[in-house]
Protein backbone atom coordinates (compact mmCIF):
# COMPACT_ATOMS: atom_id res chain seq x y z
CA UNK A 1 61.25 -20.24 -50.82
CA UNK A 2 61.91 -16.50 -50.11
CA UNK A 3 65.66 -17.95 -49.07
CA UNK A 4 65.99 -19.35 -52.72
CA UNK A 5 65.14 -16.33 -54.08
CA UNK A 6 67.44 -14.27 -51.95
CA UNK A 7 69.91 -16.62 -53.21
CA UNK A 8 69.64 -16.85 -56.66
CA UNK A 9 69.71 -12.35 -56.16
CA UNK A 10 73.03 -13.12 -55.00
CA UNK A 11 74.25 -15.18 -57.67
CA UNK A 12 73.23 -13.06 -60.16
CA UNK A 13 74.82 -9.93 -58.52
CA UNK A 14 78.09 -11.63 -57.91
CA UNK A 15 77.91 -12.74 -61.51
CA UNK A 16 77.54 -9.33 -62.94
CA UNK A 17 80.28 -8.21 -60.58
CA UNK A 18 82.77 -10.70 -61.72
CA UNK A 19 81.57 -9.21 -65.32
CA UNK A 20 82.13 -5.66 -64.54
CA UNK A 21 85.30 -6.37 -63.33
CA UNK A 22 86.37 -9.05 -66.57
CA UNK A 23 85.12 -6.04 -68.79
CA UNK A 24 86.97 -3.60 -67.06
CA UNK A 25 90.17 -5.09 -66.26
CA UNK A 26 92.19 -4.09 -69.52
CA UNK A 27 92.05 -0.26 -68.36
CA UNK A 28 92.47 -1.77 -64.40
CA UNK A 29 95.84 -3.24 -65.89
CA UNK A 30 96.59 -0.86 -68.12
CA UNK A 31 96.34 1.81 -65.20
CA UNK A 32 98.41 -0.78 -62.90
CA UNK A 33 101.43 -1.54 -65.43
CA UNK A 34 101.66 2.54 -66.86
CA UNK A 35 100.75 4.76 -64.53
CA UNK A 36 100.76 3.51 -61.13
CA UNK A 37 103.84 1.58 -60.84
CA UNK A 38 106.02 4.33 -62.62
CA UNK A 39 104.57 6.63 -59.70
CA UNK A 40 105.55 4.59 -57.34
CA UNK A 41 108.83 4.02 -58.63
CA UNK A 42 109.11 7.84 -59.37
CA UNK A 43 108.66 8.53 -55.83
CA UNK A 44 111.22 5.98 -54.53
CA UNK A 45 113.66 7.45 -57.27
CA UNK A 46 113.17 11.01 -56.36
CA UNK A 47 114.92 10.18 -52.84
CA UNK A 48 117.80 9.13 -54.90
CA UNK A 49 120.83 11.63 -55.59
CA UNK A 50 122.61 11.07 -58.82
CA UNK A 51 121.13 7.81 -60.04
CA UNK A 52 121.21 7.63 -63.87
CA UNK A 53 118.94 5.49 -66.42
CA UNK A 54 122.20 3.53 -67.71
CA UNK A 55 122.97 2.78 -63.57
CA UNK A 56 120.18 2.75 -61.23
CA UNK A 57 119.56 -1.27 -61.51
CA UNK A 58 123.12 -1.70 -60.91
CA UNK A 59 124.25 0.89 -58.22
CA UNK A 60 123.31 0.97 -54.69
CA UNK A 61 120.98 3.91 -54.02
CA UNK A 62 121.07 6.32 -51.18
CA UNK A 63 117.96 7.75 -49.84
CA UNK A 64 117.97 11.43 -49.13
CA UNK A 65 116.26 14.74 -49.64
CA UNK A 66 118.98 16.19 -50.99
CA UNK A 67 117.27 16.69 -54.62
CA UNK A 68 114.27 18.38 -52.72
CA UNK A 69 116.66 20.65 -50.81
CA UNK A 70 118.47 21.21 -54.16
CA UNK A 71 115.50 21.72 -55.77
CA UNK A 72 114.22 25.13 -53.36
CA UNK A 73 117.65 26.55 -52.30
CA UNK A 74 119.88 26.01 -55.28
CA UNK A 75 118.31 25.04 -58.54
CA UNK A 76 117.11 29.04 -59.28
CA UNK A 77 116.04 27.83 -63.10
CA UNK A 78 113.23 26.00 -61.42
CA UNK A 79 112.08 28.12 -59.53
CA UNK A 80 112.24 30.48 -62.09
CA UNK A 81 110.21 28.13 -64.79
CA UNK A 82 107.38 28.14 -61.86
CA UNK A 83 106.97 31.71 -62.13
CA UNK A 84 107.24 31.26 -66.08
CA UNK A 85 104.34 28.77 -65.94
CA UNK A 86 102.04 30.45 -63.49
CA UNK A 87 102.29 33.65 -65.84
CA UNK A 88 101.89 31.33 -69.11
CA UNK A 89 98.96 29.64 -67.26
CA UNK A 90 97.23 33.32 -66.33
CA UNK A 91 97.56 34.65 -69.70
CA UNK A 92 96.64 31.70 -71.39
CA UNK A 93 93.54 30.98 -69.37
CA UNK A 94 92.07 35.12 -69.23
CA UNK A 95 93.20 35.02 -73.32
CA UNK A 96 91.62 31.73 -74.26
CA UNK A 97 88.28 32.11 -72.29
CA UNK A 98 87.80 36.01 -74.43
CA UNK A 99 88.80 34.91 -77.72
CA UNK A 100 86.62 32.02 -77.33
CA UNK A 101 83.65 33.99 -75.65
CA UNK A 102 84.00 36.37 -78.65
CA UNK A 103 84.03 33.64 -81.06
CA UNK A 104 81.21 32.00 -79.51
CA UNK A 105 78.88 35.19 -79.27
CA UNK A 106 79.95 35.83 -82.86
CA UNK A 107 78.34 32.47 -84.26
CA UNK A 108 75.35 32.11 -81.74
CA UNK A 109 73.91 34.54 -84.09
CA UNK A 110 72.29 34.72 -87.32
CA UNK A 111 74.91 35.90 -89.62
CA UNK A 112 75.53 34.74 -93.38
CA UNK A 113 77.47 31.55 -93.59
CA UNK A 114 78.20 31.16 -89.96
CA UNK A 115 78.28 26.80 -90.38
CA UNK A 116 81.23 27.32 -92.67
CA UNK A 117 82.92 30.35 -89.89
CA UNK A 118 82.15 27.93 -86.96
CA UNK A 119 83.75 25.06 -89.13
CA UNK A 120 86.60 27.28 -89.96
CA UNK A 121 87.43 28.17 -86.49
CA UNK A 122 87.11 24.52 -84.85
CA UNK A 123 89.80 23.81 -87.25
CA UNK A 124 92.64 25.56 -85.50
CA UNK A 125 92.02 22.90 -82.50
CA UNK A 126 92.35 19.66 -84.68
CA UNK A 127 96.01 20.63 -86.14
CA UNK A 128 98.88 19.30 -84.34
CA UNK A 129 101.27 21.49 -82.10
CA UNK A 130 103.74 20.90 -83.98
CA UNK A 131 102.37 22.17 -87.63
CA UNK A 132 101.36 25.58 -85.63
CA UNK A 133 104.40 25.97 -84.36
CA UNK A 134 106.31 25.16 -87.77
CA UNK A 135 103.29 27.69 -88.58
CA UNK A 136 104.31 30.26 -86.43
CA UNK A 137 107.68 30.56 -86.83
CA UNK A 138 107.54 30.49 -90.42
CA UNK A 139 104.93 33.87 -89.83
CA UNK A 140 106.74 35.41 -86.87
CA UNK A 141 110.42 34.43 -86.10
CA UNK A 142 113.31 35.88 -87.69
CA UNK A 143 114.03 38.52 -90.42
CA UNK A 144 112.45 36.39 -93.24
CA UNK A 145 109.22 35.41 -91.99
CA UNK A 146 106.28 36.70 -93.73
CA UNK A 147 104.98 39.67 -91.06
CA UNK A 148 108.93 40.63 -90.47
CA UNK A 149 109.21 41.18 -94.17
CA UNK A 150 105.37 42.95 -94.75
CA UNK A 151 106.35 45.43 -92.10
CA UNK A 152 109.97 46.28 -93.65
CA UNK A 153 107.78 46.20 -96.75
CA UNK A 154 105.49 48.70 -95.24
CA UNK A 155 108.70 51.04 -94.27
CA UNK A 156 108.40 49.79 -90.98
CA UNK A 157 111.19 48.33 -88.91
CA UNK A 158 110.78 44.52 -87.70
CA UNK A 159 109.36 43.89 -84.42
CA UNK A 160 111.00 41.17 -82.77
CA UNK A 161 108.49 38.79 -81.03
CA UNK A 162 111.27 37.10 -79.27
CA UNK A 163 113.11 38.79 -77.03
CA UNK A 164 113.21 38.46 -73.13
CA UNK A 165 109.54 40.30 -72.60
CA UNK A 166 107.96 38.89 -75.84
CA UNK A 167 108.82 35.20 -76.13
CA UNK A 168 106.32 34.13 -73.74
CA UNK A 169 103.40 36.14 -74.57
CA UNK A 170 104.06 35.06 -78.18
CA UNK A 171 103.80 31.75 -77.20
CA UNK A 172 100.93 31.77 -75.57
CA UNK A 173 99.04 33.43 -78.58
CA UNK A 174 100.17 29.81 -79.98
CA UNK A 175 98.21 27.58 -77.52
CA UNK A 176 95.37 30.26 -77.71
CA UNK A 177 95.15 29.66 -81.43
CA UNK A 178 95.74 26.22 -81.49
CA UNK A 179 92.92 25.93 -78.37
CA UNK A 180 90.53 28.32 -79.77
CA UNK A 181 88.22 26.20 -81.90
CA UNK A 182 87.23 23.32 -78.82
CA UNK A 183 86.87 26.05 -76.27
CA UNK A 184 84.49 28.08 -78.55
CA UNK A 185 82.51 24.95 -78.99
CA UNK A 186 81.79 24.98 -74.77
CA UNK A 187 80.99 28.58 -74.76
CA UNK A 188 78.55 28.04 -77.50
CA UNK A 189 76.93 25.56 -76.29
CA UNK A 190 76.50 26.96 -73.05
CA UNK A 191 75.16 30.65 -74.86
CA UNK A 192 72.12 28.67 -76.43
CA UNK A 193 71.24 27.66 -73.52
CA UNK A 194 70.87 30.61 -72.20
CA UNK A 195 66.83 31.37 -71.25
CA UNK A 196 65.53 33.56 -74.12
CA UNK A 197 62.91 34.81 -71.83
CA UNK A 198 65.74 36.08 -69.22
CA UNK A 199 67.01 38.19 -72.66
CA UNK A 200 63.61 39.55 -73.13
CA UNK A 201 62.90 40.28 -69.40
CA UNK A 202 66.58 41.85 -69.03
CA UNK A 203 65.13 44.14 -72.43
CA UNK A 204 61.72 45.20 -70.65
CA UNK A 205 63.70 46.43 -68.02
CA UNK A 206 65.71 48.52 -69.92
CA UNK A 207 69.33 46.99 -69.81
CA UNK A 208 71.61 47.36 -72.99
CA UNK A 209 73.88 44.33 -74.28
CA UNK A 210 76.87 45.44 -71.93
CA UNK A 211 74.55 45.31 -68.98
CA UNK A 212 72.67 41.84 -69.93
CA UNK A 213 75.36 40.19 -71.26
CA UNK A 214 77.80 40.62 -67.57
CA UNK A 215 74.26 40.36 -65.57
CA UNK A 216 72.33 37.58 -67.73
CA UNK A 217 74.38 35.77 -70.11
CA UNK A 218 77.45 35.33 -68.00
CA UNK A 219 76.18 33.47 -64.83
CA UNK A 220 74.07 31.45 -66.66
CA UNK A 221 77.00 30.53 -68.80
CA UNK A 222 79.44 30.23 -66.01
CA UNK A 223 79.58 26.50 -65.52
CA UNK A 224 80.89 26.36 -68.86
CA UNK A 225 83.18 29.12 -68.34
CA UNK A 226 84.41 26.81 -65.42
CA UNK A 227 85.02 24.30 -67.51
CA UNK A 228 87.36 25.77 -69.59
CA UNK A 229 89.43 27.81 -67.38
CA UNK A 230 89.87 24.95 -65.12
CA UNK A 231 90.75 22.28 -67.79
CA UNK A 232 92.89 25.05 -69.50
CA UNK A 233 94.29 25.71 -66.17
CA UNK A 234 95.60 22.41 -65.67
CA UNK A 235 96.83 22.16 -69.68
CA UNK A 236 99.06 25.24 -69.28
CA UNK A 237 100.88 24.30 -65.83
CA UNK A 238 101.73 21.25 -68.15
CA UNK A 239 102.55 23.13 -71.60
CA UNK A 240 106.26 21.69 -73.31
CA UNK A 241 105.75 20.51 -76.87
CA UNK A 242 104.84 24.88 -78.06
CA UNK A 243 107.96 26.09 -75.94
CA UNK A 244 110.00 23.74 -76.68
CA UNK A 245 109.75 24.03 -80.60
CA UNK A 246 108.90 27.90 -80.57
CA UNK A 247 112.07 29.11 -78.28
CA UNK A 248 113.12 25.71 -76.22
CA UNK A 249 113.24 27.57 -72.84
CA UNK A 250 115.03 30.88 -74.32
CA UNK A 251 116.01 33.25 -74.08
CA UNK A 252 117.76 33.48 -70.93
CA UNK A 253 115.26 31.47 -69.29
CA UNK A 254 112.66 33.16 -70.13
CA UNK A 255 109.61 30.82 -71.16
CA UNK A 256 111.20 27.75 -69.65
CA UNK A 257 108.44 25.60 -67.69
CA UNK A 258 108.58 23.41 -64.91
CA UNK A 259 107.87 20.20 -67.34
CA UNK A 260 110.48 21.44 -69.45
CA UNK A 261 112.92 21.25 -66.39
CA UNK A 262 112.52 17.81 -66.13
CA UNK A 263 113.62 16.79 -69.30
CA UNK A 264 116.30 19.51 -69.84
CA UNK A 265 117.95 20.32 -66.85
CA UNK A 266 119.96 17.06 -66.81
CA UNK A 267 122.03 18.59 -69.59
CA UNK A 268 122.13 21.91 -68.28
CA UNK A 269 123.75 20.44 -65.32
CA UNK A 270 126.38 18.36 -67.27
CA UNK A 271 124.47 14.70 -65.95
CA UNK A 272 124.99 14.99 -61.62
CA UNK A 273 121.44 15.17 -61.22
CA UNK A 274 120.19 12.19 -63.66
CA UNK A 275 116.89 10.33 -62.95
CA UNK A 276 116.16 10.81 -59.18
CA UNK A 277 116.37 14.61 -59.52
CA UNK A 278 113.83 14.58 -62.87
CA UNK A 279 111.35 12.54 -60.51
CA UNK A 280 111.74 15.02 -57.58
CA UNK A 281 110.82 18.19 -59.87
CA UNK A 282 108.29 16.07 -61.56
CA UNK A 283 106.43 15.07 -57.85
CA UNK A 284 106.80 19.05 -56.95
CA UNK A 285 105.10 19.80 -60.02
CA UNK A 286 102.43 17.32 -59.24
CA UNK A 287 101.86 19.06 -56.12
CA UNK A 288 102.02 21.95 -57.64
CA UNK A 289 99.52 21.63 -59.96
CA UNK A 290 96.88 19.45 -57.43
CA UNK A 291 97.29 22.25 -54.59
CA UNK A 292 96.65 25.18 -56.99
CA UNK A 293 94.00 23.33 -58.82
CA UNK A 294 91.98 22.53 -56.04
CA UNK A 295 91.89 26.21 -54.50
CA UNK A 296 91.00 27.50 -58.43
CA UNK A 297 88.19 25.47 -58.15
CA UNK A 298 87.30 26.17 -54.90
CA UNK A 299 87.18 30.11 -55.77
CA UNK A 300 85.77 29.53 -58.81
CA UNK A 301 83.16 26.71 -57.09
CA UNK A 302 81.19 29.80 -55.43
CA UNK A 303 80.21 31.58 -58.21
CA UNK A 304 79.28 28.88 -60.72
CA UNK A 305 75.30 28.60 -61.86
CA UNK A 306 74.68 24.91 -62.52
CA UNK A 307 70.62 25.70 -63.45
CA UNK A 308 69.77 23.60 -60.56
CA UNK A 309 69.58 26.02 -57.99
């Protein structure tokens, strides 16, 4: 009898297996056909010098590591759009966790009309990159935009945003405004729940708002903090769509990013490179981005509150 039983347990948990697995298969496939198997061919392709989309099912390849060699003792704009992204990625990350720490300590308390200011500023997140920048240029770049012409306006002479030492900061205001409204939401949500009675114990004691905000507030909102610095992290070592349409690498170089490499340096290099090298950079910049990410979190890991300790 207990046999049967034991049996019919069995049954029923292989049937709900083959379930699981019936129910999950379309992302299992999915997964299979459009990301996994492009990997795998992206890897085989980035040991392939010169192999070109119109070619490679038709010419032999050659193995090598000439692309990878190319890559660290020749190809100086990609090395160069890793500094450019590591600097994007700093700034962006220290400038989107304040604005949105600002914003969030704004709202989390009782001022007139703050539903219709916390609606205002989620807004900026839910418009498309490419609207901002269209946005952004039409405020910023060139002698007729609309703060070039208020400062000549004002007697004062334009200031150009896009030069060699302004482009990328410029941009990177961009993905802070465009990023601003979904990281506020985080912080906010992490501020209310923040202890009251830690607030009001932090008061007895005699600490101002500088003093219990850094000592108080901030560790007990520093998972969410996480959060967003490592998720924002990650976005800006992958950031192309706001450089490319704000300056499109320029100028001289100077906000091109390693994923903007992979598409454009195939012209830049009148076509010898082609596929194969595009896959190399691309499975550097994988690296890249898994090696750094992991030690970020590992530094940040240490002094993250998770309110079960």
């Amino acid at each position: 009898m207990e046999q049967i039983v034991l049996n019919k347990k069995s049954e029923r948990e292989k049937a709900r297996t083959r379930k699981f697995f019936l129910f999950i298969s379309p992302w299992i496939i999915g997964f299979v056909v459009f990301s996994l198997l492009p990997m795998i061919l992206s890897l085989i392709l980035s040991f392939t010098w010169g192999t070109k989309i119109t070619t490679w099912t038709s010419t032999p390849w050659e193995y090598s590591f000439k692309n990878y060699v190319y890559i660290f003792t020749e190809d100086t704009v990609f090395l160069r759009s890793v500094l450019n992204t590591f600097v994007y990625a700093v700034l962006r990350v220290v400038g989107g966790i304040f604005v949105a720490t600002l914003l969030a300590l704004l709202y989390n308390n009782d001022i007139f009309g703050k539903r219709l200011f916390r609606t205002m500023a989620y807004a900026t997140s839910i418009i498309p990159v490419s609207a901002a920048s269209v946005i952004w240029i039409a405020l910023l770049k060139g002698d007729n935009s609309l703060i070039q012409r208020m400062f000549v306006t004002l007697g004062i002479n334009g200031i150009d945003l896009f030069t060699k030492t302004t482009a990328l900061p410029t941009v990177v205001g961009l993905d802070i405004f465009c990023a601003a409204g979904s990281t506020m939401i985080v912080v906010l949500a992490a501020l209310q729940g923040v202890p009251r009675e830690l607030e009001e114990a932090a008061i007895i004691d005699g600490a101002g708002r500088i003093k219990r905000f850094w000592h108080v507030t901030v560790p007990m909102i520093s998972s969410g903090l996480m959060f967003i610095s490592v998720t924002g992290f990650i976005g800006a070592l992958q950031t192309y769509a706001q450089v490319k349409l704000l300056t499109g690498g320029g100028p001289e170089y100077a906000t091109i990013t390693m994923t903007m490499t992979v598409i454009e340096r195939y012209n830049a290099l009148g076509g010898k490179l082609c596929l194969g090298y595009a896959c190399s950079q691309a499975w550097i910049i994988f690296i890249i981005i898994m090696i750094f990410t992991r030690i970020y979190m590992k530094m940040l890991d240490k002094k993250v509150y998770y309110g079960d300790e």
